[in-house]
Protein backbone atom coordinates (compact mmCIF):
# COMPACT_ATOMS: atom_id res chain seq x y z
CA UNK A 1 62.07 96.78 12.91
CA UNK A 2 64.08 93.45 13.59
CA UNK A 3 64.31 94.36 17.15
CA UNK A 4 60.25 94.88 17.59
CA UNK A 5 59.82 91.40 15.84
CA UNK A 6 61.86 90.25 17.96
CA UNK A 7 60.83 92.01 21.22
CA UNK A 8 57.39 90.68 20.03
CA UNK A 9 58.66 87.31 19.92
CA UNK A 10 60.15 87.28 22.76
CA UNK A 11 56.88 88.18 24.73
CA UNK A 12 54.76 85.79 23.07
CA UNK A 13 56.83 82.70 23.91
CA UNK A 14 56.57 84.03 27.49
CA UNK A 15 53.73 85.24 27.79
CA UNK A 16 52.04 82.55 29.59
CA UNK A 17 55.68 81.77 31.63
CA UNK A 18 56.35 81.66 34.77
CA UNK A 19 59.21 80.99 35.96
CA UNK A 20 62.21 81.78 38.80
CA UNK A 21 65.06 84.26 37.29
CA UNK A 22 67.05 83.42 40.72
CA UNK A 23 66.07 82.02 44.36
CA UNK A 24 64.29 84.87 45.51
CA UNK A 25 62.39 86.24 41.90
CA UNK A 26 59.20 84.81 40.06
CA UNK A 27 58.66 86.33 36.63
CA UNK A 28 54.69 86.76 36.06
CA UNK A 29 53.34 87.22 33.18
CA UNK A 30 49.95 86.91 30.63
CA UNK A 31 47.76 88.83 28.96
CA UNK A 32 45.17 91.91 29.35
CA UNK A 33 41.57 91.92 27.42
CA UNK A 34 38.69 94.04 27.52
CA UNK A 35 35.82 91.51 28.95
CA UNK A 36 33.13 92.69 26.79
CA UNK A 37 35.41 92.79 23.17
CA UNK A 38 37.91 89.96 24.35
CA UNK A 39 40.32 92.94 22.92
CA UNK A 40 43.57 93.19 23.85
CA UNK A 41 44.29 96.45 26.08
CA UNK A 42 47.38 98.52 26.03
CA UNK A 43 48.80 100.56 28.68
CA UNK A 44 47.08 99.09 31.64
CA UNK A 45 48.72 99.02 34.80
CA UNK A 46 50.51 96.47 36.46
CA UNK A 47 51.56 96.42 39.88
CA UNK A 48 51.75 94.37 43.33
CA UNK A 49 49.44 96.13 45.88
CA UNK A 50 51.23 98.05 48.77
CA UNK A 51 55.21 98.20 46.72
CA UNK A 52 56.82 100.05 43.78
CA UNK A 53 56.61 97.54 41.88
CA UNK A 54 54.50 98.24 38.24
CA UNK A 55 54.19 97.58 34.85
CA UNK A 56 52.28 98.53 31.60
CA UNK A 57 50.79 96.18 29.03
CA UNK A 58 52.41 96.86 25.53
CA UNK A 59 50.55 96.85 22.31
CA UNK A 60 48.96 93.52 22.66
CA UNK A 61 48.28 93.68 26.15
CA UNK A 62 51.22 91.18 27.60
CA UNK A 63 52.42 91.75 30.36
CA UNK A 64 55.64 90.55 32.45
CA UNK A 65 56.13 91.82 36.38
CA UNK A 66 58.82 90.44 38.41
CA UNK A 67 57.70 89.40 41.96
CA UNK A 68 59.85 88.71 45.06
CA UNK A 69 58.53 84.98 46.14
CA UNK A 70 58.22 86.23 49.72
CA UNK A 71 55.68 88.67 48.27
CA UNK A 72 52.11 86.54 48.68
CA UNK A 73 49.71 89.86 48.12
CA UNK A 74 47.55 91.03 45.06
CA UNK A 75 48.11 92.28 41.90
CA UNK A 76 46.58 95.60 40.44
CA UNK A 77 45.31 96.00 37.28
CA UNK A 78 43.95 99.47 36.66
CA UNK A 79 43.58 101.72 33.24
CA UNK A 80 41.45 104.80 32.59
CA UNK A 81 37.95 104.13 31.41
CA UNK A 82 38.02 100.40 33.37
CA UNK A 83 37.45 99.41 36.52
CA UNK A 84 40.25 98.20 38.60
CA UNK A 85 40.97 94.33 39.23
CA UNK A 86 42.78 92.66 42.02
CA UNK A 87 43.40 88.89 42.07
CA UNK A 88 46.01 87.19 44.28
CA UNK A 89 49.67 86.67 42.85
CA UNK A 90 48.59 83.02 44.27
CA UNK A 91 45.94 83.09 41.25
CA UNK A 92 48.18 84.65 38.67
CA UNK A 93 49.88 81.36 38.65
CA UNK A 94 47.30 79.77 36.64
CA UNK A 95 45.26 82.81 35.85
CA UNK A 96 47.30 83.84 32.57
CA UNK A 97 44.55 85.85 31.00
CA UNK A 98 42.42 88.86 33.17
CA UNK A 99 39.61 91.06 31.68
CA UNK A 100 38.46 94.44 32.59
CA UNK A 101 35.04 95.89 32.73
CA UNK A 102 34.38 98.76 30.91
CA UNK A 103 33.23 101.73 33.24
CA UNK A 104 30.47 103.49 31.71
């Protein structure tokens, strides 16, 4: 229990970080809704288009993705019953909170 609280702590104070972990990382990071509810959405996934690289949203819908700074492409955000969203790692810089629409 003490390590969710903190775990949970942890990703609220950075959950609207960014910031370099060494020269040639950027930590991204925010938050996941549903754009109708302005719920938070768990298990979405995370990932820079074209690489490996992926995430999931936990329980409140944080996120936190590491990102080579050479990388300049989009970000995926895609869950079952949504429809996918791509915005440019550019725009996740200020863009701390994304919504998906709800596929019907």
């Amino acid at each position: 229990m003490k390590k969710q609280v903190i775990l949970l702590l942890v990703l609220f104070i950075s959950s609207f970080t960014l910031f370099a972990t060494d020269d040639n990382k950027l930590v991204l990071s925010g938050k996941v809704n549903d754009q109708h509810t302005r719920e938070s959405l768990t298990g979405v996934k995370v990932s820079i288009e074209g690489t490996s690289i992926s995430t999931y949203t936990d329980l409140n819908g944080n996120y936190v993705l590491f990102v080579p700074r050479s990388l300049m492409g989009k970000i995926v955000f895609s869950s079952i019953s949504y429809a996918e969203n791509k915005i440019d790692i550019k725009t996740a810089l200020t863009s701390k909170e994304i919504n998906l629409i709800p596929t019907e």
